[in-house]
Every structure is written in structure tokens, then in C-alpha cells.
Protein backbone atom coordinates (compact mmCIF):
# COMPACT_ATOMS: atom_id res chain seq x y z
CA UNK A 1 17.86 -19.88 29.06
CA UNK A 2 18.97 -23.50 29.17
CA UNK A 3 22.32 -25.23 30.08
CA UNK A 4 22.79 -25.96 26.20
CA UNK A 5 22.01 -22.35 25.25
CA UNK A 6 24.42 -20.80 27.87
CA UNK A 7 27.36 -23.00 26.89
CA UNK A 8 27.40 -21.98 23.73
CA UNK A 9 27.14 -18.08 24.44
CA UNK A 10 30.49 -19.15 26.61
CA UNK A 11 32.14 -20.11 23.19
CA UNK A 12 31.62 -17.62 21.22
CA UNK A 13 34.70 -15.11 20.57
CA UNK A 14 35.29 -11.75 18.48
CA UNK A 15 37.40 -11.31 15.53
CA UNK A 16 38.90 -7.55 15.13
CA UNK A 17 37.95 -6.87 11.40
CA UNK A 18 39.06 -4.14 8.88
CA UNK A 19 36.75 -3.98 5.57
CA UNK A 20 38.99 -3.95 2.46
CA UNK A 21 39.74 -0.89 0.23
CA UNK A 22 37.27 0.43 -2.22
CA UNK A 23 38.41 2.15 -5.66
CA UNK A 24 39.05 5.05 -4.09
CA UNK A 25 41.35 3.81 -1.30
CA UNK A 26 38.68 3.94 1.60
CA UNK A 27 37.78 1.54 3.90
CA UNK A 28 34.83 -0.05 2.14
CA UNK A 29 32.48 -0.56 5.54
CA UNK A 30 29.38 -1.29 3.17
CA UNK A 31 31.12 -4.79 2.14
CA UNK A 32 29.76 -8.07 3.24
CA UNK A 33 31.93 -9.01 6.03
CA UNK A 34 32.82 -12.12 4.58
CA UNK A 35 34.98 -9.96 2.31
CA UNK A 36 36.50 -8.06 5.51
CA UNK A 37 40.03 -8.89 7.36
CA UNK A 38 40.64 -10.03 10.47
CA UNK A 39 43.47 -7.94 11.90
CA UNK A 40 44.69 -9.68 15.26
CA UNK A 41 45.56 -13.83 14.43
CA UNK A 42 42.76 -15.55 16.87
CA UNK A 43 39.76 -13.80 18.44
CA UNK A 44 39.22 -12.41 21.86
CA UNK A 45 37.50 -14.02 24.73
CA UNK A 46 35.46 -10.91 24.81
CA UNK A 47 33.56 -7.98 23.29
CA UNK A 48 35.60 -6.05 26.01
CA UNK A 49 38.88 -7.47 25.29
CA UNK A 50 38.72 -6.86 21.51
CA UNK A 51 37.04 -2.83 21.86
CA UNK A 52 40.34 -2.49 24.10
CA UNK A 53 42.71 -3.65 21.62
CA UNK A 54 40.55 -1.59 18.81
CA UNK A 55 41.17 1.52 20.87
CA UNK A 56 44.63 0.57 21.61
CA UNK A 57 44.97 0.24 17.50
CA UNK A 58 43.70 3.90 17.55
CA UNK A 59 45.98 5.39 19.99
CA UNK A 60 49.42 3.91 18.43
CA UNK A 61 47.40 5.63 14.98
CA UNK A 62 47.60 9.17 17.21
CA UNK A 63 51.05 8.51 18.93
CA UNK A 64 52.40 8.17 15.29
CA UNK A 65 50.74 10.98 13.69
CA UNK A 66 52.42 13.30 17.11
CA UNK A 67 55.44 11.53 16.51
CA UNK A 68 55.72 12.22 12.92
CA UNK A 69 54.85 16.37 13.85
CA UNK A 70 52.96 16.68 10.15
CA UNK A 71 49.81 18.91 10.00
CA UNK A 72 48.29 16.65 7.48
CA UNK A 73 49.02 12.98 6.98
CA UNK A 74 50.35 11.67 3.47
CA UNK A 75 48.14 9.67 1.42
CA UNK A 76 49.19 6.23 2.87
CA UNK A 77 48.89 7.25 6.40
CA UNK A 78 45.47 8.97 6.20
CA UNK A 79 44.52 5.12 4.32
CA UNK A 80 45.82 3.57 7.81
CA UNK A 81 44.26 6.10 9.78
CA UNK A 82 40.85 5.15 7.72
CA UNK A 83 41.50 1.37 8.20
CA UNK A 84 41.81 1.59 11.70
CA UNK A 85 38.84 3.89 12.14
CA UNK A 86 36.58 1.40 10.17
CA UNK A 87 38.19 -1.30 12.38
CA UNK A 88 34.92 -3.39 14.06
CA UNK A 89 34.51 -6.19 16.52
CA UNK A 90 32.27 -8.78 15.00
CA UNK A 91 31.34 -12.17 16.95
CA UNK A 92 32.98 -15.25 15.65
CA UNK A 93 29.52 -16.75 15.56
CA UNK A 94 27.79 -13.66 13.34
CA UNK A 95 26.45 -15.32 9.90
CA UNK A 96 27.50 -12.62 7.93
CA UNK A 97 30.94 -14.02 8.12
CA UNK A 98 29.56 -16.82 6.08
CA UNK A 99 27.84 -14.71 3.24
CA UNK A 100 28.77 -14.45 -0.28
């Protein structure tokens, strides 16, 4: 690898995406991602950093659903506990983002 090459791994960050609803109010994952939504403004410095805010998206999902003491989530919380399932960590870099 040469200098070039590293330096511009060293830039490249990761957006937090969620793909946008289908027609039946499910995360659409099979959408280009240009069409998906970044959910955190900015990126993260790292894969690592934005898994750990993914998972940290996924336990405030939990610690509402406890909180809220329902056996089965209304319709608009199972389509937030969907969203944040299908949430993904895609490099700022990836040239999917720039598809059509």
C-alpha cells in the first residue's frame, strides 16, 4: 500500500443509514442506498464507533418496549422497532450512495 492509498483509507467515515418505508410500512432494505437515510447528522470516525451507536439505537428500542410493559407493540412502534433493526453502517466513500 502506498502513502497516497493509506491517507485516504484515514478519511473515510460511516454514515448510520435506515432504508425508507415500503408500501407496506417495512423497512425497504432492498432499496438503492442512495434512497436510504442517514440517521445520526455527520458520520463516525469508525466502523466501530457507528456499530456502537447502532446497538445503542437497539437497546433504547428494548428499554422502551420494557418500559411501556405491552406484550405486543402497536403498529407504529413495531415500524420503529423495524427501522432500527434494518439500521446499517455504510462507508461514506461506498458508490452506492451515488446510484440512481
Amino acid at each position: 500500500m502506498n502513502l497516497r492509498h493509506a491517507a485516504a483509507l484515514a478519511v473515510v467515515g460511516w454514515y448510520l443509514m435506515i432504508p425508507p418505508s415500503g408500501s407496506d410500512h417495512k423497512p425497504d432494505t432492498n432499496a438503492p442506498l442512495s434512497r436510504w437515510t442517514i440517521v445520526v447528522r455527520g458520520s463516525f470516525d469508525t466502523a466501530r464507533q457507528c456499530d456502537e451507536r447502532h446497538m445503542k439505537d437497539v437497546d433504547g428500542v428494548d428499554e422502551f418496549l420494557k418500559s411501556h410493559l405491552r406484550p405486543i407493540p402497536t403498529a407504529a412502534e413495531q415500524e420503529s422497532i423495524d427501522a432500527v433493526s434494518a439500521e446499517k453502517c455504510i462507508a461514506t466513500d461506498d458508490p452506492r450512495l451515488m446510484e440512481k
